[in-house]
N, C-alpha and C. Protein backbone atom coordinates (compact mmCIF):
# COMPACT_ATOMS: atom_id res chain seq x y z
N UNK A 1 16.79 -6.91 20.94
CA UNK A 1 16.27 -7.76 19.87
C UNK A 1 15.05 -8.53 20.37
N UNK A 2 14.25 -9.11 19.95
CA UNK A 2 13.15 -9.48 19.53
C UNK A 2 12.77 -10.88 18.74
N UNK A 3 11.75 -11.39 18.84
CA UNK A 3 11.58 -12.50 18.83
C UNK A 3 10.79 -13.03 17.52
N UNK A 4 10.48 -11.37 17.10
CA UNK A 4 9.29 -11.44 16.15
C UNK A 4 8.98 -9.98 15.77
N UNK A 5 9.00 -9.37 14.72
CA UNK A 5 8.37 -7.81 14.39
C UNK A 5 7.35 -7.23 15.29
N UNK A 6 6.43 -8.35 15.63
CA UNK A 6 4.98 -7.69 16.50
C UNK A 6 5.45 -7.40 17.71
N UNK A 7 6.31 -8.50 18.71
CA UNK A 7 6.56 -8.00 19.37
C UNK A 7 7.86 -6.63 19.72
N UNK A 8 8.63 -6.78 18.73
CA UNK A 8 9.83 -5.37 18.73
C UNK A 8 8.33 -4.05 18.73
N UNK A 9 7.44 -3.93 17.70
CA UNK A 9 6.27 -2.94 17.85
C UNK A 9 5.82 -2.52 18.63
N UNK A 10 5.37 -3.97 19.60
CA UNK A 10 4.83 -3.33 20.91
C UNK A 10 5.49 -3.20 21.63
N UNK A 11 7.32 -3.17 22.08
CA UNK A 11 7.62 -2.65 22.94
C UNK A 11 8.19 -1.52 22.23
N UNK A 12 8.20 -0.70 21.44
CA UNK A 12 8.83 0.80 21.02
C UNK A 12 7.54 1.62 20.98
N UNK A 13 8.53 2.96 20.98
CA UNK A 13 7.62 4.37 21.40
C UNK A 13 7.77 5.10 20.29
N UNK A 14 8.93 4.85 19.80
CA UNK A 14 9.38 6.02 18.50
C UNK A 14 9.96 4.77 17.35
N UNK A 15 10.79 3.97 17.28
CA UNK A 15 11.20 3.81 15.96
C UNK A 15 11.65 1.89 15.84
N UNK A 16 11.63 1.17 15.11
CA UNK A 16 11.57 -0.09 14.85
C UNK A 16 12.39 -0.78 13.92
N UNK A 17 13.81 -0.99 13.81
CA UNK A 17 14.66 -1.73 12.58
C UNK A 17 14.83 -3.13 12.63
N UNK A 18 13.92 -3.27 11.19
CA UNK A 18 14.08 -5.10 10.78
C UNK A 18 14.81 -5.07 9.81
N UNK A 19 15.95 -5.81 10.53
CA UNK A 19 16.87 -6.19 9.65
C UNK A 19 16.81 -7.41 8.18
N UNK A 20 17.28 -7.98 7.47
CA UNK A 20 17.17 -8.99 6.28
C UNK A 20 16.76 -9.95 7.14
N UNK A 21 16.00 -11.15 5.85
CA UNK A 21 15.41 -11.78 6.58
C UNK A 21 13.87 -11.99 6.23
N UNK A 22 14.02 -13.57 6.26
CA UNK A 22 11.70 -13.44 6.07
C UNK A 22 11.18 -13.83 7.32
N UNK A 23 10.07 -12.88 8.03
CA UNK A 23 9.33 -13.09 9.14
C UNK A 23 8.12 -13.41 8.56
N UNK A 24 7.55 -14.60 9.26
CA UNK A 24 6.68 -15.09 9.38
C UNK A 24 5.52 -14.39 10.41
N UNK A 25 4.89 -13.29 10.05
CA UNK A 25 4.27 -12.69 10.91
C UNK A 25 3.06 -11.70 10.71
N UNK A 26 1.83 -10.98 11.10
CA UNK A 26 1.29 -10.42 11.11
C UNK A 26 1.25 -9.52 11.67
N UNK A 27 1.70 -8.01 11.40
CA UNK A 27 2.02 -6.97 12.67
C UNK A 27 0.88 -5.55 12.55
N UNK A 28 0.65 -5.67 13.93
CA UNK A 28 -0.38 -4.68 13.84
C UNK A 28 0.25 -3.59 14.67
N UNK A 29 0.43 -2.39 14.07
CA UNK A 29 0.74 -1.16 14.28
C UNK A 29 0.17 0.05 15.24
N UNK A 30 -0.18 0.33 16.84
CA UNK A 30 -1.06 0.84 17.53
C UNK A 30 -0.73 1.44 17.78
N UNK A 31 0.99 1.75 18.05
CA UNK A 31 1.49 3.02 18.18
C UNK A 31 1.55 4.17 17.44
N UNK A 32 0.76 5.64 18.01
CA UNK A 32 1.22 6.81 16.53
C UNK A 32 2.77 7.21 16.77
N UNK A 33 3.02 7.87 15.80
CA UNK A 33 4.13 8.50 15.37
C UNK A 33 5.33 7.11 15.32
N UNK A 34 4.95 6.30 14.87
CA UNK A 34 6.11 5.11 15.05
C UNK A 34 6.93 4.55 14.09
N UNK A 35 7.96 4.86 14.01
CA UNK A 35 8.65 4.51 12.25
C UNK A 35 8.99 2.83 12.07
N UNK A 36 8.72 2.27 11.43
CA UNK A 36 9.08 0.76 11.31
C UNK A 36 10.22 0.95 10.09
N UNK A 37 11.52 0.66 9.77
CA UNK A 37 12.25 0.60 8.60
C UNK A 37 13.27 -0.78 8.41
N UNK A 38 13.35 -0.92 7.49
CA UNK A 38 13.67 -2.38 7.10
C UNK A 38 14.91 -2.07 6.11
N UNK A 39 15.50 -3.27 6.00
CA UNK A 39 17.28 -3.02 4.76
C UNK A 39 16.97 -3.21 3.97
N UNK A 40 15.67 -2.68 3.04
CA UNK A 40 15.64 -2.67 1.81
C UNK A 40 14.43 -4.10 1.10
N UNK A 41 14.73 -4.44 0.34
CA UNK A 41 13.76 -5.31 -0.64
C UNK A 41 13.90 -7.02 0.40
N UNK A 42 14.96 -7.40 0.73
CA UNK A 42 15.65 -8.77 1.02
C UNK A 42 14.90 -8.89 3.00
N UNK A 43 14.05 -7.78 3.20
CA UNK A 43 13.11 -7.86 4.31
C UNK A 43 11.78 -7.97 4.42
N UNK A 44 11.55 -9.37 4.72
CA UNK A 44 10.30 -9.83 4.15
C UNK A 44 9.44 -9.91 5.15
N UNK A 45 8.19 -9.20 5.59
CA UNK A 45 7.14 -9.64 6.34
C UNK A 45 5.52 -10.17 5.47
N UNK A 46 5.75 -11.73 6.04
CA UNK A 46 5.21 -12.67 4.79
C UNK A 46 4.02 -13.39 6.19
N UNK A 47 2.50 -13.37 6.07
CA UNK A 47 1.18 -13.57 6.46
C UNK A 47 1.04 -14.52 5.81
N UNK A 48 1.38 -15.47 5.07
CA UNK A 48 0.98 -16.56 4.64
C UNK A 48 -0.36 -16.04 3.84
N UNK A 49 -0.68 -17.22 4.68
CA UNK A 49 -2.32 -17.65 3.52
C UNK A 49 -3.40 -16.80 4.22
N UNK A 50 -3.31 -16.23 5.71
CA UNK A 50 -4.50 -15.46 6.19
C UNK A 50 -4.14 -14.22 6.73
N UNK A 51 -4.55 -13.41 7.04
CA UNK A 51 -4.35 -12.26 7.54
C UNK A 51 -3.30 -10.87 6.85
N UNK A 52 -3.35 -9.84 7.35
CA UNK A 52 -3.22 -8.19 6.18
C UNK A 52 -1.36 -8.62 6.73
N UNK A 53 -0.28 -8.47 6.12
CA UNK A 53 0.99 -8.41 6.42
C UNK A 53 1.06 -7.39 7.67
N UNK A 54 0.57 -6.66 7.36
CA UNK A 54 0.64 -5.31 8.11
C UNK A 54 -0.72 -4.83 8.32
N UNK A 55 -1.04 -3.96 9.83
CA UNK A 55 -2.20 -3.62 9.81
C UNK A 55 -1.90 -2.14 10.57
N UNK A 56 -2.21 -0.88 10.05
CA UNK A 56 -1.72 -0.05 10.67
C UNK A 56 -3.39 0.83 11.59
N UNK A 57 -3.27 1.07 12.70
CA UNK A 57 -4.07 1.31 13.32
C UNK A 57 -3.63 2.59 14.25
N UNK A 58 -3.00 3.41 13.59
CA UNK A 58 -2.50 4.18 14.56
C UNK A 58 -2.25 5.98 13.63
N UNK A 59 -1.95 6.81 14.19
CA UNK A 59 -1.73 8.14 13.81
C UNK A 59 -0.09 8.45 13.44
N UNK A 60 0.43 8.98 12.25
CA UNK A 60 1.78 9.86 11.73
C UNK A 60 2.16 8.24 11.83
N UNK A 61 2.17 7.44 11.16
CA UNK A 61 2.87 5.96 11.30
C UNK A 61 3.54 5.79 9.81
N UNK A 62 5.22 5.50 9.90
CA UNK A 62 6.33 5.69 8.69
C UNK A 62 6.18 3.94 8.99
N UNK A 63 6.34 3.45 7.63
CA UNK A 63 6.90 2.20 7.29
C UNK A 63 7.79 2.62 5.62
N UNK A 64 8.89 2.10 6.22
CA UNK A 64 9.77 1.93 4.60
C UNK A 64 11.02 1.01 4.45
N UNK A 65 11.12 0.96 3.14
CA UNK A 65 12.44 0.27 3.15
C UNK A 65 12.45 -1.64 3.68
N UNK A 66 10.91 -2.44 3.24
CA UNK A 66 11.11 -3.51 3.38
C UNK A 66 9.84 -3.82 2.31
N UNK A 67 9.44 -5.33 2.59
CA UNK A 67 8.73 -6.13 1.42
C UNK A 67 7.59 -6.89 2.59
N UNK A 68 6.70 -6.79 1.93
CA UNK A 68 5.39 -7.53 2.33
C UNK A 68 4.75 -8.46 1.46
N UNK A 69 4.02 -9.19 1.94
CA UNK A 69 3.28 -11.00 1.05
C UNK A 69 2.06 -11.32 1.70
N UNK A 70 1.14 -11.45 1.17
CA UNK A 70 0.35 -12.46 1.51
C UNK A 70 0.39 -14.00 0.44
N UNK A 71 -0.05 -15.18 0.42
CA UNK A 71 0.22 -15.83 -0.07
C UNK A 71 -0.82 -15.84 -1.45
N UNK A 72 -0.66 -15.61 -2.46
CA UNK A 72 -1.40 -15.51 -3.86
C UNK A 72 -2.17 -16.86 -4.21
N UNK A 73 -3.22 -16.56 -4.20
CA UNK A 73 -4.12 -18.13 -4.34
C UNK A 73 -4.71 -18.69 -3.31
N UNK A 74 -4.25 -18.10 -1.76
CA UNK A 74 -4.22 -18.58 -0.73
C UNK A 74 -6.11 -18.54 0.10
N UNK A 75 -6.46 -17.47 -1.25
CA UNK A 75 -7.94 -17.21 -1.05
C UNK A 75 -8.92 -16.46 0.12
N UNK A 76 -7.81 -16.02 0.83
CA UNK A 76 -8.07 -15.59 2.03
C UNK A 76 -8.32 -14.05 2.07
N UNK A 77 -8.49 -13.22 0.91
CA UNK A 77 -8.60 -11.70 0.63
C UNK A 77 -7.61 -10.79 2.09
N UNK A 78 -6.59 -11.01 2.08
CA UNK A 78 -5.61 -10.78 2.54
C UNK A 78 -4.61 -9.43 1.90
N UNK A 79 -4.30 -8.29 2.65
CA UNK A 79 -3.43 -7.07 2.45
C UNK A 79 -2.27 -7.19 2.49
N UNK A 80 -1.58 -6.50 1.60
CA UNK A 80 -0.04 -6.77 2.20
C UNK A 80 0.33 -5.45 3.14
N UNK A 81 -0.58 -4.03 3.23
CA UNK A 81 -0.61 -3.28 4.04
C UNK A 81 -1.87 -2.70 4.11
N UNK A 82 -2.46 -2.77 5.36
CA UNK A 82 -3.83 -2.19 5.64
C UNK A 82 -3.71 -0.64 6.51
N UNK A 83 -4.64 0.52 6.05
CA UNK A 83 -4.55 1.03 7.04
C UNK A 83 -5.68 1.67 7.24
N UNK A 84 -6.08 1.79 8.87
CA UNK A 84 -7.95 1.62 9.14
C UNK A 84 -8.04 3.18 8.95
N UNK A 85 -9.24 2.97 8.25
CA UNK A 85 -9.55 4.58 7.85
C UNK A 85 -10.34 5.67 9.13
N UNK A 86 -9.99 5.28 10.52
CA UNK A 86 -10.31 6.11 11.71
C UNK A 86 -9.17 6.83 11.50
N UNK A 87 -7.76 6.45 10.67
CA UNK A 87 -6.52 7.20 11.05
C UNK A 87 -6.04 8.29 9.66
N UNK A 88 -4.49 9.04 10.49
CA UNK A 88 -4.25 9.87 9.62
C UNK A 88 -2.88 9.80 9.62
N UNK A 89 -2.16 10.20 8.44
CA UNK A 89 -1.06 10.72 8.49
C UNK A 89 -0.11 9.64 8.22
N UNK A 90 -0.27 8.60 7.55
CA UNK A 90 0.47 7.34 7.28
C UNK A 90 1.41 7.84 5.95
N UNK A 91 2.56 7.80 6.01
CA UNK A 91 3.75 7.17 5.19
C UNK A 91 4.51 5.93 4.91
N UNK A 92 3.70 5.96 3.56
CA UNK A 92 4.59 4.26 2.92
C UNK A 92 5.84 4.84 2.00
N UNK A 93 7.01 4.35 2.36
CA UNK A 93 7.99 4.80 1.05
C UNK A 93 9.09 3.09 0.85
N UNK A 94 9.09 3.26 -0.05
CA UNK A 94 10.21 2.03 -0.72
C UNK A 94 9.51 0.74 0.13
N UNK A 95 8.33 0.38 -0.40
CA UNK A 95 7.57 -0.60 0.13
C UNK A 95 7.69 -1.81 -1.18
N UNK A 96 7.74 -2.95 -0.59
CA UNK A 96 7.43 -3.83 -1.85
C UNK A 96 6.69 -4.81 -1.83
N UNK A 97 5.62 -5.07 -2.24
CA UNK A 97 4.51 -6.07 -2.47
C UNK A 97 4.95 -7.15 -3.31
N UNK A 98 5.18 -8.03 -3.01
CA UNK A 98 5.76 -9.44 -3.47
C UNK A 98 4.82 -10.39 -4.51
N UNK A 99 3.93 -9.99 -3.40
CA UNK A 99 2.41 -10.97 -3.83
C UNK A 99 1.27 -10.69 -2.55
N UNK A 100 -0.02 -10.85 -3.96
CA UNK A 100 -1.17 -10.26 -2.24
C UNK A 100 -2.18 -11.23 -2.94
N UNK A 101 -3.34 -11.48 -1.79
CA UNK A 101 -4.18 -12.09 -2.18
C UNK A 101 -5.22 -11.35 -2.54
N UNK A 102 -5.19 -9.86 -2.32
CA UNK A 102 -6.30 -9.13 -2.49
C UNK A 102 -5.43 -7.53 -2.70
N UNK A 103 -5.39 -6.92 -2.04
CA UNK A 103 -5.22 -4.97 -2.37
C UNK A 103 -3.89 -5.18 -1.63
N UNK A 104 -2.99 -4.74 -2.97
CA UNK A 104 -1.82 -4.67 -2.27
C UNK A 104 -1.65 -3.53 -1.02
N UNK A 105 -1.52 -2.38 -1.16
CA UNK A 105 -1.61 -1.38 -0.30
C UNK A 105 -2.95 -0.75 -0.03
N UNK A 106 -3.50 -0.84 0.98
CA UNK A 106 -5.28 -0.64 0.63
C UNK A 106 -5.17 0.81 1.91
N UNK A 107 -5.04 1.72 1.39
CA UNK A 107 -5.06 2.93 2.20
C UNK A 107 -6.53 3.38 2.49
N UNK A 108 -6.85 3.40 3.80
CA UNK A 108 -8.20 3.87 4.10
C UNK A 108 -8.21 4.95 4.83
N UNK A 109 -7.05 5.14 5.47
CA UNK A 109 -6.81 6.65 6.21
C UNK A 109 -6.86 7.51 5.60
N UNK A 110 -6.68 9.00 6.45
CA UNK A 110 -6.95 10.48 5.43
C UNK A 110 -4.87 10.85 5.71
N UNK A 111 -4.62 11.45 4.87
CA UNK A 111 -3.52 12.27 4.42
C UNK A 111 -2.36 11.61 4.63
N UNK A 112 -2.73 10.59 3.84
CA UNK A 112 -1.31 9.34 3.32
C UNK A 112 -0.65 9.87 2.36
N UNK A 113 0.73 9.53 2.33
CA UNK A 113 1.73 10.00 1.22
C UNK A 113 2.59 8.20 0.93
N UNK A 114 2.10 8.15 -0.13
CA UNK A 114 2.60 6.97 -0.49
C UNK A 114 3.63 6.93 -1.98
N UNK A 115 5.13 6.77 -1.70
CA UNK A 115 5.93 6.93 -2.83
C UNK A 115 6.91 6.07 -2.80
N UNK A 116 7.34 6.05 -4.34
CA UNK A 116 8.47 4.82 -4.36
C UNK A 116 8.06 3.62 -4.08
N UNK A 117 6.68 3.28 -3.95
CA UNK A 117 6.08 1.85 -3.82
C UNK A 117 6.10 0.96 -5.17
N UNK A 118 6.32 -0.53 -4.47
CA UNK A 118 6.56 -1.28 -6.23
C UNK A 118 5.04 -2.35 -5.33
N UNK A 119 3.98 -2.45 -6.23
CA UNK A 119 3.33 -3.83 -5.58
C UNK A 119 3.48 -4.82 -7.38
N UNK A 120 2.70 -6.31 -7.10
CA UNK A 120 3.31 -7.02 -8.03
C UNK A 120 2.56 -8.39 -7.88
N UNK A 121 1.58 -8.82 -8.63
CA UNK A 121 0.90 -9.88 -8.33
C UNK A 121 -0.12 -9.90 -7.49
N UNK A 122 -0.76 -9.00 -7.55
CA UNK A 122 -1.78 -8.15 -6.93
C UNK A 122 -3.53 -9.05 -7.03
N UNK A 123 -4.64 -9.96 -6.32
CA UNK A 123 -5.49 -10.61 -6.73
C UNK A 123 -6.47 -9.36 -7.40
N UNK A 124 -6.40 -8.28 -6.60
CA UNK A 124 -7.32 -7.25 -6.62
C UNK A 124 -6.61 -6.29 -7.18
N UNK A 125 -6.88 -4.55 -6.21
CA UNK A 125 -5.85 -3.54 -6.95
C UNK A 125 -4.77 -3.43 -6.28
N UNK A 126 -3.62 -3.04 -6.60
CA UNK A 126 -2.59 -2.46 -6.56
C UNK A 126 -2.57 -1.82 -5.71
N UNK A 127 -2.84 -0.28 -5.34
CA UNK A 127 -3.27 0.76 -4.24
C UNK A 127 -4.76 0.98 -4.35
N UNK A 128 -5.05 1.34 -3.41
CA UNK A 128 -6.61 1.67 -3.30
C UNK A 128 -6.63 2.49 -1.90
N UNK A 129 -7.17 3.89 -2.33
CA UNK A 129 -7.04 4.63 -1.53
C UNK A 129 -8.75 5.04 -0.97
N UNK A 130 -9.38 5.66 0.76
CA UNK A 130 -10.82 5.81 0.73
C UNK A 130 -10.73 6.93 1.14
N UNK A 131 -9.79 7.39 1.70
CA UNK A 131 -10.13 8.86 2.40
C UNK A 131 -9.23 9.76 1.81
N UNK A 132 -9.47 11.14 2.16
CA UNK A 132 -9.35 12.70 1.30
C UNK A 132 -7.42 12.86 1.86
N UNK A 133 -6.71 13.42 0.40
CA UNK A 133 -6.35 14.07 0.93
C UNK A 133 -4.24 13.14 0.76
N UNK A 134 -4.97 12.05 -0.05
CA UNK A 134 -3.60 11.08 -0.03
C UNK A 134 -2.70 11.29 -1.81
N UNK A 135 -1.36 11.21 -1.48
CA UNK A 135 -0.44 11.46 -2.82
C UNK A 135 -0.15 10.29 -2.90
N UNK A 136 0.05 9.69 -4.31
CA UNK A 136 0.74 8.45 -4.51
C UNK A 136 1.42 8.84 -5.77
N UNK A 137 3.09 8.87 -5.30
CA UNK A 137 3.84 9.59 -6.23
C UNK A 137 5.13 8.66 -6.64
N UNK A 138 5.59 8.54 -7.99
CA UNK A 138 6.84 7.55 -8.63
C UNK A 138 6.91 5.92 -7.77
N UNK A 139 5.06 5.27 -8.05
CA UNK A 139 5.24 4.14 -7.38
C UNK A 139 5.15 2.82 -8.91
N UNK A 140 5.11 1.91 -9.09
CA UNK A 140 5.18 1.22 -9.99
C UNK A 140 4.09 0.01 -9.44
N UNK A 141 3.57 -0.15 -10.31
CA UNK A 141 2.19 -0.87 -10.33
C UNK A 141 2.11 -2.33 -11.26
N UNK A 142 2.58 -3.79 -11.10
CA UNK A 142 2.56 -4.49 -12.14
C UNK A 142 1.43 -5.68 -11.42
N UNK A 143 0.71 -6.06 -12.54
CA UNK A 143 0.27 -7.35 -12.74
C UNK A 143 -1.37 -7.51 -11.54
N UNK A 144 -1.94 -6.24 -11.75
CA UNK A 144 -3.38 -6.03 -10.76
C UNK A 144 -4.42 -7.01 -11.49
N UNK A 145 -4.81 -7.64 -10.26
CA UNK A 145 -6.18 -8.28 -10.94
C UNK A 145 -7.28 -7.08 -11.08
N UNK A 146 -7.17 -6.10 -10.28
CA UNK A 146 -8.19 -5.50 -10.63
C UNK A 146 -7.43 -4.15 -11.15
N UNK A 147 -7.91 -2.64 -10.72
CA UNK A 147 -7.42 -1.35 -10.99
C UNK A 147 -5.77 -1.64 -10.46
N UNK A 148 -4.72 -0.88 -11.45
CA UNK A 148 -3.51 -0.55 -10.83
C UNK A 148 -3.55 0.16 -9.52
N UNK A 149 -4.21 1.50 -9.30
CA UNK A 149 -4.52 2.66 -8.85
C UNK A 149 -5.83 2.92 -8.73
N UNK A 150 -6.17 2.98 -7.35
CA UNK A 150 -7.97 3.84 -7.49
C UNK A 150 -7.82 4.43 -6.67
N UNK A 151 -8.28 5.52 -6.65
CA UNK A 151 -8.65 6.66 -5.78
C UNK A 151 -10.33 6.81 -5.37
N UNK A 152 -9.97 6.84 -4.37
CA UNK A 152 -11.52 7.38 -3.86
C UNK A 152 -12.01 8.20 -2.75
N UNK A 153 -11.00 8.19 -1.90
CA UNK A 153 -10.67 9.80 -1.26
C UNK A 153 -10.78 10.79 -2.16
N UNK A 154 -11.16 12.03 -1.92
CA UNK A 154 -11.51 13.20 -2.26
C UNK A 154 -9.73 14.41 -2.36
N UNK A 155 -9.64 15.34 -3.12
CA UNK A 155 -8.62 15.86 -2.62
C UNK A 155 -7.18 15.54 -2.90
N UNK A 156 -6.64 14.09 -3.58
CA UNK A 156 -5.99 13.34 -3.91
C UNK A 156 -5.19 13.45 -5.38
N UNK A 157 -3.84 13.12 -5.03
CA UNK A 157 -3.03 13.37 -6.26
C UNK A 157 -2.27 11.82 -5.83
N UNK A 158 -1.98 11.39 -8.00
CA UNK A 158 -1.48 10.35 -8.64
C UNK A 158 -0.99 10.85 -9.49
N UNK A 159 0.63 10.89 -9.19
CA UNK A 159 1.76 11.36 -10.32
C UNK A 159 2.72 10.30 -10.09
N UNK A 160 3.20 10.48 -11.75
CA UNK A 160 5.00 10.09 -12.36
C UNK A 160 4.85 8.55 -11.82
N UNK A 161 4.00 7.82 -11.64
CA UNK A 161 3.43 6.84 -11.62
C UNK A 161 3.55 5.76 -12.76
N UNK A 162 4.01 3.95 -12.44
CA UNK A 162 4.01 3.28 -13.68
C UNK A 162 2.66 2.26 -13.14
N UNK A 163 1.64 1.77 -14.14
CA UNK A 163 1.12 1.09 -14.05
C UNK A 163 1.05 -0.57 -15.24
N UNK A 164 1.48 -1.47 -15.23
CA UNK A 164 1.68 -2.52 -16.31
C UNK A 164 0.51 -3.42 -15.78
N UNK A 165 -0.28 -3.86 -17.38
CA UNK A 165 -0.82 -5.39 -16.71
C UNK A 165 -2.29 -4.92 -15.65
N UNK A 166 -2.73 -4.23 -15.66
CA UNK A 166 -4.10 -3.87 -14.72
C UNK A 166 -5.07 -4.00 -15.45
N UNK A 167 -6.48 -4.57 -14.69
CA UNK A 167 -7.71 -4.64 -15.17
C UNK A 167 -8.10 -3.14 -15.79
N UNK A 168 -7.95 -2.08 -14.75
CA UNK A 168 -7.76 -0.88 -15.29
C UNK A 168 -6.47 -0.39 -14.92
N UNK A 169 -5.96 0.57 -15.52
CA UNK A 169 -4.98 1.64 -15.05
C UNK A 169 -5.12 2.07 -13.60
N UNK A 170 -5.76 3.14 -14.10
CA UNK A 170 -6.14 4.03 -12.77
C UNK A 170 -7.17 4.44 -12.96
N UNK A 171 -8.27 4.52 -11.82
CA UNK A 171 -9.57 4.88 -11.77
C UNK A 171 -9.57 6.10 -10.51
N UNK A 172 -10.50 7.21 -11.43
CA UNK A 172 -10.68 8.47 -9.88
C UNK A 172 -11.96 8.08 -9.44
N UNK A 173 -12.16 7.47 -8.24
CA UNK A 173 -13.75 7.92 -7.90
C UNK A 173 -14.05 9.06 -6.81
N UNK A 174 -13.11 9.87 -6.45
CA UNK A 174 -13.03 11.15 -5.56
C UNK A 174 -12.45 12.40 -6.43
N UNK A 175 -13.54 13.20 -5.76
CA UNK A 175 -13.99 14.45 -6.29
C UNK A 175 -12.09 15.34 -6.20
N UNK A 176 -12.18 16.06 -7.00
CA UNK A 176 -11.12 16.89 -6.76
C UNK A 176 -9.75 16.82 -6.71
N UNK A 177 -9.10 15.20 -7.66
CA UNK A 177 -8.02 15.04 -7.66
C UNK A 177 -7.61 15.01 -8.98
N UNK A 178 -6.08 15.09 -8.75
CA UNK A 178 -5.07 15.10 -10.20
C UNK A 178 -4.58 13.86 -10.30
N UNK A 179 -4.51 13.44 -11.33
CA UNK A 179 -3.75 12.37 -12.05
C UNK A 179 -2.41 13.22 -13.20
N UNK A 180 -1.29 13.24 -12.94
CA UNK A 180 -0.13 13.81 -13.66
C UNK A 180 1.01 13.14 -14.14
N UNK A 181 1.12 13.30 -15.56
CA UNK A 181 2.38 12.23 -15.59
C UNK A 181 2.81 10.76 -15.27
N UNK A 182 1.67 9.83 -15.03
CA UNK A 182 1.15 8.91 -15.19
C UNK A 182 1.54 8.00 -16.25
N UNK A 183 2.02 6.92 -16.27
CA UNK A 183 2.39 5.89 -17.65
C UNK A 183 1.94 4.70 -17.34
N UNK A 184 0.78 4.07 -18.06
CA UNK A 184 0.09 3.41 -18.39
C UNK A 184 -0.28 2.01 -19.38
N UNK A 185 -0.06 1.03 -18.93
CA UNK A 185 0.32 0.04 -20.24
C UNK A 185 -0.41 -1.11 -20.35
N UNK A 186 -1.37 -2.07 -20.89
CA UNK A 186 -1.81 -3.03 -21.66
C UNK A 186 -2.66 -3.15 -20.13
N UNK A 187 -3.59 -2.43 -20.27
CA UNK A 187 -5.07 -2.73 -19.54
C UNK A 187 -6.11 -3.01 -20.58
N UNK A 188 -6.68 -3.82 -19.06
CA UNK A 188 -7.51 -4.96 -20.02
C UNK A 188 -8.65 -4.19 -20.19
N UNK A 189 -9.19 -2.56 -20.06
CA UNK A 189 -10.32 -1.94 -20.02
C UNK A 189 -10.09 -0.60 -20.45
N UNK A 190 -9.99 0.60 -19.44
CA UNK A 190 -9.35 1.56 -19.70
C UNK A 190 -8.05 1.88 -18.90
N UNK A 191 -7.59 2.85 -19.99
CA UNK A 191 -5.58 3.20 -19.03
C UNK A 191 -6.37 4.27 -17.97
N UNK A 192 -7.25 5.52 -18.09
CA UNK A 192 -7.35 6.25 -17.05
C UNK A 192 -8.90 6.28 -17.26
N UNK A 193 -9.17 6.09 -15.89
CA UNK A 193 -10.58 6.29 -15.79
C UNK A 193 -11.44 7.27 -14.75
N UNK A 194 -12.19 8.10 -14.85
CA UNK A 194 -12.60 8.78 -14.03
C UNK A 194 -14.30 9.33 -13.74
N UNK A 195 -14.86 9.47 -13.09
CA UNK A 195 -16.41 9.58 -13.32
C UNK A 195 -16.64 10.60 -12.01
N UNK A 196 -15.90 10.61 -11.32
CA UNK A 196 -16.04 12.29 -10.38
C UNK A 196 -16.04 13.56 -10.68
N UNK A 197 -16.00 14.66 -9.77
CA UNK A 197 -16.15 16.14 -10.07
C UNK A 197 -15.10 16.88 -10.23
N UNK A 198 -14.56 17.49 -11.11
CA UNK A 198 -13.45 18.84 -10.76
C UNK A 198 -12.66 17.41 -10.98
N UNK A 199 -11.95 16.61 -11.27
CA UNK A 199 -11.13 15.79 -11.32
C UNK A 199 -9.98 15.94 -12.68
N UNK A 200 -9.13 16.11 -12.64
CA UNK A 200 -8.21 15.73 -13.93
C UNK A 200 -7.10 15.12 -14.14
């Protein structure tokens, strides 16, 4: 056991269980292939007013099965999961965004699979994806200051997806992705938006 999430991180090679419970913490992720999993919704890794909940900086990196916060209002354009777009291969599943000050899940890596995500009080968007090649599948999207969903990686699929309450729905700005089965509700602009190539 451990004193703190960051440090249980940096001493594992392969895998990381946070149990219930709110940590007060900022954890940055350097190990690849490293699973972090949590008991569900009632596991809170909460950044306050500054810094990304989570910062993933590493290759094949699983997080699931807990809840992330930054503090809403706190003004600090703060993530509740970051991940630096030098990397690849990130899995988010049964993630929950509490409250963010800025992009709830802000995926910048290439060939993320992100599902079963709930974010919720979002300053900015919801997910926001930059590099080619990422799925975001049966995640639920409420209350975005900005887009529910944007895509901007290339290559990219958004299915069976709920979005409530977004400036927009979902926006494609990368070439060559699907939007499928998608449900869409009281945006303040458009429900689907798209202005790329080969996109549908």
């Amino acid at each position: 056991t451990y004193s703190s999430v960051q440090e249980a991180v940096n001493a594992a090679s392969g895998w990381v269980f946070v149990g219930p419970g709110t940590f007060n913490d900022q954890v940055s992720v350097g190990t690849s292939g490293l699973t972090i999993e949590g008991s569900g919704y009632d596991t809170l890794i909460d950044s306050g007013t500054s810094g990304n909940a989570v910062d993933v900086v590493a290759d094949g990196v699983t997080i699931r099965n807990l809840s992330v916060q930054t503090t809403a209002g706190g003004g600090s354009s703060s993530r509740g999961i970051g991940y630096a777009s030098t990397n690849s291969g990130l899995t988010l599943e049964n993630i929950t965004v509490r409250e963010c000050d800025d992009i709830g899940l802000y995926i910048l890596g290439s060939d993320a699979i992100v599902s079963n995500c709930t974010t919720n009080n979002t300053d900015s968007d919801g997910i926001r994806t930059g590099k080619p090649r990422t799925i975001i599948r049966g995640c639920t999207v409420l209350n975005a200051g900005g887009n529910g969903i944007r895509l901007v990686g290339y290559d990219s699929i958004v299915e069976s997806n709920i979005v409530t309450n977004a400036g927009r729905g979902i926006d494609i700005a990368g070439n060559d992705s699907i939007a499928i089965g998608n449900r869409i509700h009281n945006s303040g602009s458009d429900g689907l938006f798209t202005n790329s190539i080969d996109s549908i």
